[in-house]
Structures are given as C-alpha cells and as structure tokens.
Protein backbone atom coordinates (compact mmCIF):
# COMPACT_ATOMS: atom_id res chain seq x y z
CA UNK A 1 -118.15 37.84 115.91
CA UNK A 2 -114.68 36.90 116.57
CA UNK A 3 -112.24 36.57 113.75
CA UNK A 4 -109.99 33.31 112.49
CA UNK A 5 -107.21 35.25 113.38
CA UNK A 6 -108.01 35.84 116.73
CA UNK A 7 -107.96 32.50 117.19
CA UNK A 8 -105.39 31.73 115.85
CA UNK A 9 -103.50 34.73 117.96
CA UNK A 10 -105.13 33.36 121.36
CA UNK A 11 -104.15 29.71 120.43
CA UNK A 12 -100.03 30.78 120.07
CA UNK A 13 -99.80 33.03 123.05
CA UNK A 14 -101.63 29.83 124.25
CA UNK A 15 -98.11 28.22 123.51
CA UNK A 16 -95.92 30.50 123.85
CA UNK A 17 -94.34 29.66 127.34
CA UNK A 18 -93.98 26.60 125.98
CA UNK A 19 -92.39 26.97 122.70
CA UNK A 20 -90.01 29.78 125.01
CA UNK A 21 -89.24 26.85 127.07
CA UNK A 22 -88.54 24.90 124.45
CA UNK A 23 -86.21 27.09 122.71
CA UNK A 24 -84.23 27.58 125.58
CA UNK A 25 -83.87 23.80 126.25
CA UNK A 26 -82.93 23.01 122.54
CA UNK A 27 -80.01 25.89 123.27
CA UNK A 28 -79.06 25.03 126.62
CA UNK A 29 -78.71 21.58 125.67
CA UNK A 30 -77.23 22.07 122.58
CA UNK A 31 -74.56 23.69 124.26
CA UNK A 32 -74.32 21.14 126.57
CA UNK A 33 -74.28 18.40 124.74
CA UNK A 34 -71.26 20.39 122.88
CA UNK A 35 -69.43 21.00 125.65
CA UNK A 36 -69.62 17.07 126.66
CA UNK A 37 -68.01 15.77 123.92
CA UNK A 38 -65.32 18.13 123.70
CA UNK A 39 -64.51 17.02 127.31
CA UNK A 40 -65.12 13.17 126.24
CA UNK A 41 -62.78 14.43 123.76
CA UNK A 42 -60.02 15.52 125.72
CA UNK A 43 -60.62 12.27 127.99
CA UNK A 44 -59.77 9.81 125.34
CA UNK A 45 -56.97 12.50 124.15
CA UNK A 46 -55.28 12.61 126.84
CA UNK A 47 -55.36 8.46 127.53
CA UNK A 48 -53.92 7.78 124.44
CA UNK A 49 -57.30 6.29 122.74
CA UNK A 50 -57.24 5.06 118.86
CA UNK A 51 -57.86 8.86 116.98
CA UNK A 52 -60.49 6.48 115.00
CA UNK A 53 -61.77 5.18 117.58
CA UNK A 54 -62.53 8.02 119.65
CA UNK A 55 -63.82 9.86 116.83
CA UNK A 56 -66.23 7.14 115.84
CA UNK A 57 -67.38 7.01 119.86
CA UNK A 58 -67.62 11.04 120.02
CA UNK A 59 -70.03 11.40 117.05
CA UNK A 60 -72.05 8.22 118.31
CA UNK A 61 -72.60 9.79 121.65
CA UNK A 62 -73.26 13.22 119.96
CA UNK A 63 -76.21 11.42 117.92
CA UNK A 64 -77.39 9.71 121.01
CA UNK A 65 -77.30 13.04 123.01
CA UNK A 66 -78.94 15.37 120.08
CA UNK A 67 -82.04 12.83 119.90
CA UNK A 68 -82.81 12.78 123.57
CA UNK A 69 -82.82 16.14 123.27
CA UNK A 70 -85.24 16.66 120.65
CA UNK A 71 -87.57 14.54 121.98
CA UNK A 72 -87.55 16.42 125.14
CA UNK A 73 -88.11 19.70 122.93
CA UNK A 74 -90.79 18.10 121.19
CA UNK A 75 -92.34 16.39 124.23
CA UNK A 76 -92.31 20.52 126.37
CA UNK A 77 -94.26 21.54 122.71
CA UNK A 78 -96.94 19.06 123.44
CA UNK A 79 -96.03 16.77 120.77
CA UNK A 80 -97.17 13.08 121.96
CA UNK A 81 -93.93 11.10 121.40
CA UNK A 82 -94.85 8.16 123.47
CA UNK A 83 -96.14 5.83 120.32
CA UNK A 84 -93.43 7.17 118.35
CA UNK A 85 -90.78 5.22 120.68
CA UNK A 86 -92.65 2.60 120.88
CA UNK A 87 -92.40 1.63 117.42
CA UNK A 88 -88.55 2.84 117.14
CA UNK A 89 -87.78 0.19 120.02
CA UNK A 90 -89.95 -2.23 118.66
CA UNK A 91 -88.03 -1.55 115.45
CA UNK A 92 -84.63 -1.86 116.93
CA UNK A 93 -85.21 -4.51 118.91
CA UNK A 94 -86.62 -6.50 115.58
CA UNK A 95 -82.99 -5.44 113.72
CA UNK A 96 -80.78 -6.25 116.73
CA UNK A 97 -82.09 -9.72 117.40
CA UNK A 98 -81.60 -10.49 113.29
CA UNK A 99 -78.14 -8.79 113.75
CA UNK A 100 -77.46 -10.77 116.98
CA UNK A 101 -73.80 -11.77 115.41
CA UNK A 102 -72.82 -9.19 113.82
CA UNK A 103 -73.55 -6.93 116.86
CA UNK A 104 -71.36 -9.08 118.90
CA UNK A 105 -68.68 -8.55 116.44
CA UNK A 106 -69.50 -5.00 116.38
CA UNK A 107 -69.27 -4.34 120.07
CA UNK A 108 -65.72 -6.71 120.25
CA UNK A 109 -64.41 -4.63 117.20
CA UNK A 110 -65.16 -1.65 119.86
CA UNK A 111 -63.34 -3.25 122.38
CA UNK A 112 -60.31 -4.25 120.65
CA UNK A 113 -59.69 -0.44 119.51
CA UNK A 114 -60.22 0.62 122.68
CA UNK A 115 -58.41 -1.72 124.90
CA UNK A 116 -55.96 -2.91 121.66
CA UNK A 117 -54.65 -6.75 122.67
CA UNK A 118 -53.30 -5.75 118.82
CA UNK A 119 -52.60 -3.54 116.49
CA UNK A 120 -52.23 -3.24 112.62
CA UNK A 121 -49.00 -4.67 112.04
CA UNK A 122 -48.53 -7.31 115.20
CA UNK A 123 -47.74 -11.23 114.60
CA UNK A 124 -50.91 -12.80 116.58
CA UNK A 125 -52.14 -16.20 116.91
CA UNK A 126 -56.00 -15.94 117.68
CA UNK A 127 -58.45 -19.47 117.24
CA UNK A 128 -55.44 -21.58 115.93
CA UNK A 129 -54.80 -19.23 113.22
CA UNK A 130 -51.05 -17.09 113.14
CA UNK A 131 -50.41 -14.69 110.80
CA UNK A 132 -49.93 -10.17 110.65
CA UNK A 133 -53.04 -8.17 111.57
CA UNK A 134 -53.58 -6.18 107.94
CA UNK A 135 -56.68 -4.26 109.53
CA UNK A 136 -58.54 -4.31 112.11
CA UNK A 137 -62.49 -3.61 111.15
CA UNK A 138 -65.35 -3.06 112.92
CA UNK A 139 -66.51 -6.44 112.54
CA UNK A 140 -63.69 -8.26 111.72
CA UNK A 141 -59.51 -8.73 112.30
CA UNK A 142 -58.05 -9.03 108.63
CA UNK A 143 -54.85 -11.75 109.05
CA UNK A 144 -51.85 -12.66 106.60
CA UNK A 145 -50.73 -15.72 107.89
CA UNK A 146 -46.95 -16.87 107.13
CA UNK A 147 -48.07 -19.09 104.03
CA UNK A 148 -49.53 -15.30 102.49
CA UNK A 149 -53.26 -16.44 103.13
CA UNK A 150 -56.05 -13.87 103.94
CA UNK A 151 -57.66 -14.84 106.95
CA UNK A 152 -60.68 -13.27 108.37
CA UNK A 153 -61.23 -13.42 111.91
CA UNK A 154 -64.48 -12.20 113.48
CA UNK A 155 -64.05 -10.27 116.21
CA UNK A 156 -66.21 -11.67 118.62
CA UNK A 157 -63.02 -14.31 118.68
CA UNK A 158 -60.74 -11.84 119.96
CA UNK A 159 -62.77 -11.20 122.83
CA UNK A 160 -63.87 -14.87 123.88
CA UNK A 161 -60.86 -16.65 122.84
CA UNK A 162 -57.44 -16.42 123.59
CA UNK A 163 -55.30 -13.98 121.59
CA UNK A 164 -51.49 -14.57 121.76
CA UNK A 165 -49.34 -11.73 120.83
CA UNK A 166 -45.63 -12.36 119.51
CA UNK A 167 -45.14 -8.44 118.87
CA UNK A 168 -46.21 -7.20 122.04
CA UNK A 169 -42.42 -6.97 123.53
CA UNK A 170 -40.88 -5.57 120.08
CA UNK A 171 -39.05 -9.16 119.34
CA UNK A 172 -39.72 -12.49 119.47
CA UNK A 173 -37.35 -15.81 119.10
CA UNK A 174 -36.21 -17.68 116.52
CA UNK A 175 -36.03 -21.41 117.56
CA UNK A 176 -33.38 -24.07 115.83
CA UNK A 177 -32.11 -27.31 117.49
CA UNK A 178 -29.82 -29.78 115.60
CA UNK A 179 -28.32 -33.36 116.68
CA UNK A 180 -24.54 -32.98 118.39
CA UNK A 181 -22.45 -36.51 118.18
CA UNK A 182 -21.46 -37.35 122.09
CA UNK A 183 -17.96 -37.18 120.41
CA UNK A 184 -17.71 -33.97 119.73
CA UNK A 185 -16.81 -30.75 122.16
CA UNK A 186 -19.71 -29.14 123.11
CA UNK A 187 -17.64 -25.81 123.57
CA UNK A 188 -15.99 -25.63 120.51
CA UNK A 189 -19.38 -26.28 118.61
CA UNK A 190 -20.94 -23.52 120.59
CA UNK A 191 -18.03 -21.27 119.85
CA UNK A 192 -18.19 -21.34 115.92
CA UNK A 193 -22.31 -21.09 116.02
CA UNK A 194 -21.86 -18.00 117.83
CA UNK A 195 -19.38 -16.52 115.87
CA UNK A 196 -21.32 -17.24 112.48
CA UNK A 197 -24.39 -15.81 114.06
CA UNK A 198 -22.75 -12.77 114.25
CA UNK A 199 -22.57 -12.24 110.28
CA UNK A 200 -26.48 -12.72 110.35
CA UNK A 201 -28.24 -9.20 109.55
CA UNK A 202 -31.34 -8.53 111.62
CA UNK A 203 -30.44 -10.80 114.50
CA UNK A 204 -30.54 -8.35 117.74
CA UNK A 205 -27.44 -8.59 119.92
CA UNK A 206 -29.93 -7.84 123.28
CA UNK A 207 -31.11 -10.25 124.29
CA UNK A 208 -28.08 -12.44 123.48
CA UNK A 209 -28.07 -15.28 121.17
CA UNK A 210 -27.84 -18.33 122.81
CA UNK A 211 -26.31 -22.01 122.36
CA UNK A 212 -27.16 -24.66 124.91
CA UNK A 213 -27.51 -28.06 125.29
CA UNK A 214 -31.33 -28.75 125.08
CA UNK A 215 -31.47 -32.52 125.97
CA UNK A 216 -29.89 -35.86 125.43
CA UNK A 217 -30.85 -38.71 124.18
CA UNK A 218 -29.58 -42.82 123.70
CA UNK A 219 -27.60 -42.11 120.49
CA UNK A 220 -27.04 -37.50 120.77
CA UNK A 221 -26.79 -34.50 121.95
CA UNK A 222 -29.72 -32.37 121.14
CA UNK A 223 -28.63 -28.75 121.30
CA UNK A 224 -30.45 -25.62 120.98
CA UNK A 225 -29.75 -22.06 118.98
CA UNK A 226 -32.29 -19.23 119.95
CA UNK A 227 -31.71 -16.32 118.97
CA UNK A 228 -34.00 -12.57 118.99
CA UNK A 229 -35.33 -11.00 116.23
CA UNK A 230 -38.22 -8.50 115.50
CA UNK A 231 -41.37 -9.71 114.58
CA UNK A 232 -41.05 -8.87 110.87
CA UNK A 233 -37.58 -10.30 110.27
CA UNK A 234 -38.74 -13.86 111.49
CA UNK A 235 -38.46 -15.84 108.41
CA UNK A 236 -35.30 -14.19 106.71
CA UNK A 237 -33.74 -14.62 109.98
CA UNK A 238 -35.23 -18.36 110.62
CA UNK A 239 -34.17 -19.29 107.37
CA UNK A 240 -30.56 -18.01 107.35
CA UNK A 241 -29.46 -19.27 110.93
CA UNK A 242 -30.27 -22.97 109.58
CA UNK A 243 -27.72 -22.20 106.61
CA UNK A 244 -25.34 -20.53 109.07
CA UNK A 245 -25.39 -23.34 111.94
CA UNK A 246 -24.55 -26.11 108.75
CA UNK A 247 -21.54 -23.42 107.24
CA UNK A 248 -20.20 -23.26 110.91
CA UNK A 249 -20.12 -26.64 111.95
CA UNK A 250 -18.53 -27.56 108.12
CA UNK A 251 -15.64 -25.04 109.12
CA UNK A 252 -15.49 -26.64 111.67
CA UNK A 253 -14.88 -29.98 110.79
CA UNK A 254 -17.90 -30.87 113.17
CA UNK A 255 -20.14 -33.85 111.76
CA UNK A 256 -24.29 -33.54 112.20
CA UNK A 257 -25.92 -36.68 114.02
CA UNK A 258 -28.78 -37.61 112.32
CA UNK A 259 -31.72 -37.91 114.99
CA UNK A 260 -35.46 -38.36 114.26
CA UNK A 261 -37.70 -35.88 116.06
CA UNK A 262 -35.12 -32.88 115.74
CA UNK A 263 -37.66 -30.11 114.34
CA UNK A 264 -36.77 -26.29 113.46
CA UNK A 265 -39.09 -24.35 116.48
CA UNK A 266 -41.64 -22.73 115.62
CA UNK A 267 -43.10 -19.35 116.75
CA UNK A 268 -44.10 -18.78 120.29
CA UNK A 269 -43.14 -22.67 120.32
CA UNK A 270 -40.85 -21.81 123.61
C-alpha cells in the first residue's frame, strides 16, 4: 500500500522543473527589470527630466514590470491566470471609463512635467486666465493671477489649448503710452523720459528702454515707453514708470494732451 507521503513526494518532483524554472525566471527577471530602470534612470538623468517626474515614471514602470513578471512565474507553476486578467481588465476598464476626465488630466499633468511649456514660478496665460504657476499637480496647474486669485486650471487645458508664456525669455515688457501735444519737441520729451527711467530700480538696461512715437492722431501725438523687466518685477515696475513719465515731463515744463483711448499696455499686449 503506498503511503500519503509518497504521494505527496511523487506529486513535487512532479513540479519540480517547473517551480526550478520558475525560480530562475522570478531572479533573472528581477534582475532585469532592476537593471532597466536604473538605465531608464540614467536616460531621464542625463536629459535633464523633472527629478519628480522621473521618479514617479521609474517606480510606475517598476510596478508594471514586477507584475508581468509574476504572472509569468505563476503562469510556468501551472497557476491558471487567464480568468484572473480577465476580471482585472474588466475592472480597469470599468474605473477608467468613470475616470475618463480625470485621466486626461492625469496623462497632460505627465506631459507638462515632462515636456514643461512651464514651470513653478512662470507668468502664463492659459484659457483666458494670466496669473504665476504656484504648482503644478498631477491633475491640475495651481495659478495666482495679478488680482491675488487662486485659479485652478485642469491640465487637460494645457495640452489642448494654447499656453502663452511671458517668463520663458527671463523678461518681459512693460507697456505705457501717453498723449504728446503736436507743439511740443518730440526729442526733448524723449530725452527727460529716458533720463528718469534711469532712477527706476528693477528696470533692465538690455534690452534698452525705449521712447517712440507710436501713432498720431487728429488732435496728438501718441507716444510709446517700453521698457524690460523680469517677470516678477512687472507691477512695481508698471506702476512706477507711470509716476516717473508724469515727474519728467513736469520738469520739464512739457504739458499732457488729454486723448481718449490712450490705455497703460498690458502684458504680452505687444
């Protein structure tokens, strides 16, 4: 009579090429899978991708990787595996099309770390809102626009709309235009602007500050003051060129036309 145990003993060496096979493929592709995302790694290293962004890509990969693999261990073992997927795409495919939205957001928060139109910091005008990107989230740009609101800004936008970027080339203009009697000298006005610009903090002497003639209309001259500032100085600099071009042309003894239509510009106006 044979014993339980002999069974049992016939039934493992039964499996035991298998489960050796096994084994070997969980180790070999362990260290595989290791030695791929130390290169992906390196990759995204050494092209100057977002440390949070590769870091969140490596580990997603690793996951995606590690559960191939054990289903390809389990699957040499014997175990049936089939039914298993089945119901985990079933599954996933029931969560992605309620997530639809937010999965779009998801996979444009992906792309703006990766490819970065903007960073934390930068003055950006996205789906007629402007404002400085606070933080950028997986699912969503946080704004503060210049009236100190907190905008949120799906990121799905950033992706299908169009993004414009004032920070992008370090400075940006500061736009101011005024009403010139045809009376007056046109280069002695532009003279004392200039020279009061100078005593402006913040205003960058490259590019130049600049004082033209704009346009002209039946009664004035409309003349234009641009001058370069970064990003972050806009207002303080916006502000105190208005109060500078008035002390200049009082020192002056120049008078201001009064003109309907003459506006202060605007960012990314011109």
């Amino acid at each position: 009579m044979e014993l339980p145990i002999d069974k049992y003993v016939e039934t493992a060496l039964g499996y035991a090429p298998n489960i050796v096979k096994a084994l070997l493929i969980l180790v070999i592709g362990w260290w595989i899978i290791k030695r791929i995302i130390r290169l992906l790694n390196n990759m995204m290293d050494g092209n100057g991708v977002d440390k949070d962004l590769a870091s969140f890509l490596s580990s997603l990969i690793a996951v995606v990787l590690k559960v191939l693999l054990v289903f390809t261990v389990a699957q040499q073992v014997g175990i049936q595996t089939t039914s298993f997927v089945a119901l985990l795409a079933a599954a996933g495919f029931a969560v992605g099309m309620a997530l639809q939205g937010s999965l779009g957001n998801f996979a444009a928060g992906v792309m703006v770390l990766l490819f970065k139109p903007y960073k934390t910091g930068d003055l950006i005008e996205v789906s007629d809102t402007k404002g400085w990107v606070e933080e950028i989230q997986i699912f969503n740009t946080i704004l503060k626009t210049v009236t100190n609101q907190r905008v949120i800004i799906p990121n799905s936008l950033a992706t299908a709309d169009k993004v414009i970027n004032h920070s992008s080339n370090g400075h940006i203009r500061v736009d101011t235009f005024f009403a010139m009697p045809y009376e007056e000298q046109f280069e002695k006005v532009q003279q004392a602007i200039l020279q009061e610009l100078e005593s402006i903090p913040n205003i960058l002497s490259e590019p130049a500050p600049v004082v033209g003639i704009h346009e002209f209309d039946s009664h004035n001259i409309k003349l234009g003051v641009f001058v370069y500032v970064k990003p972050e100085d806009y207002w303080n600099v916006y502000y105190n060129a208005t109060l500078s071009i008035k002390k200049a042309l009082g020192k002056s003894g120049v008078k201001m036309a009064y003109s309907e239509g003459i506006e202060l510009g605007a960012i990314g106006d011109r």
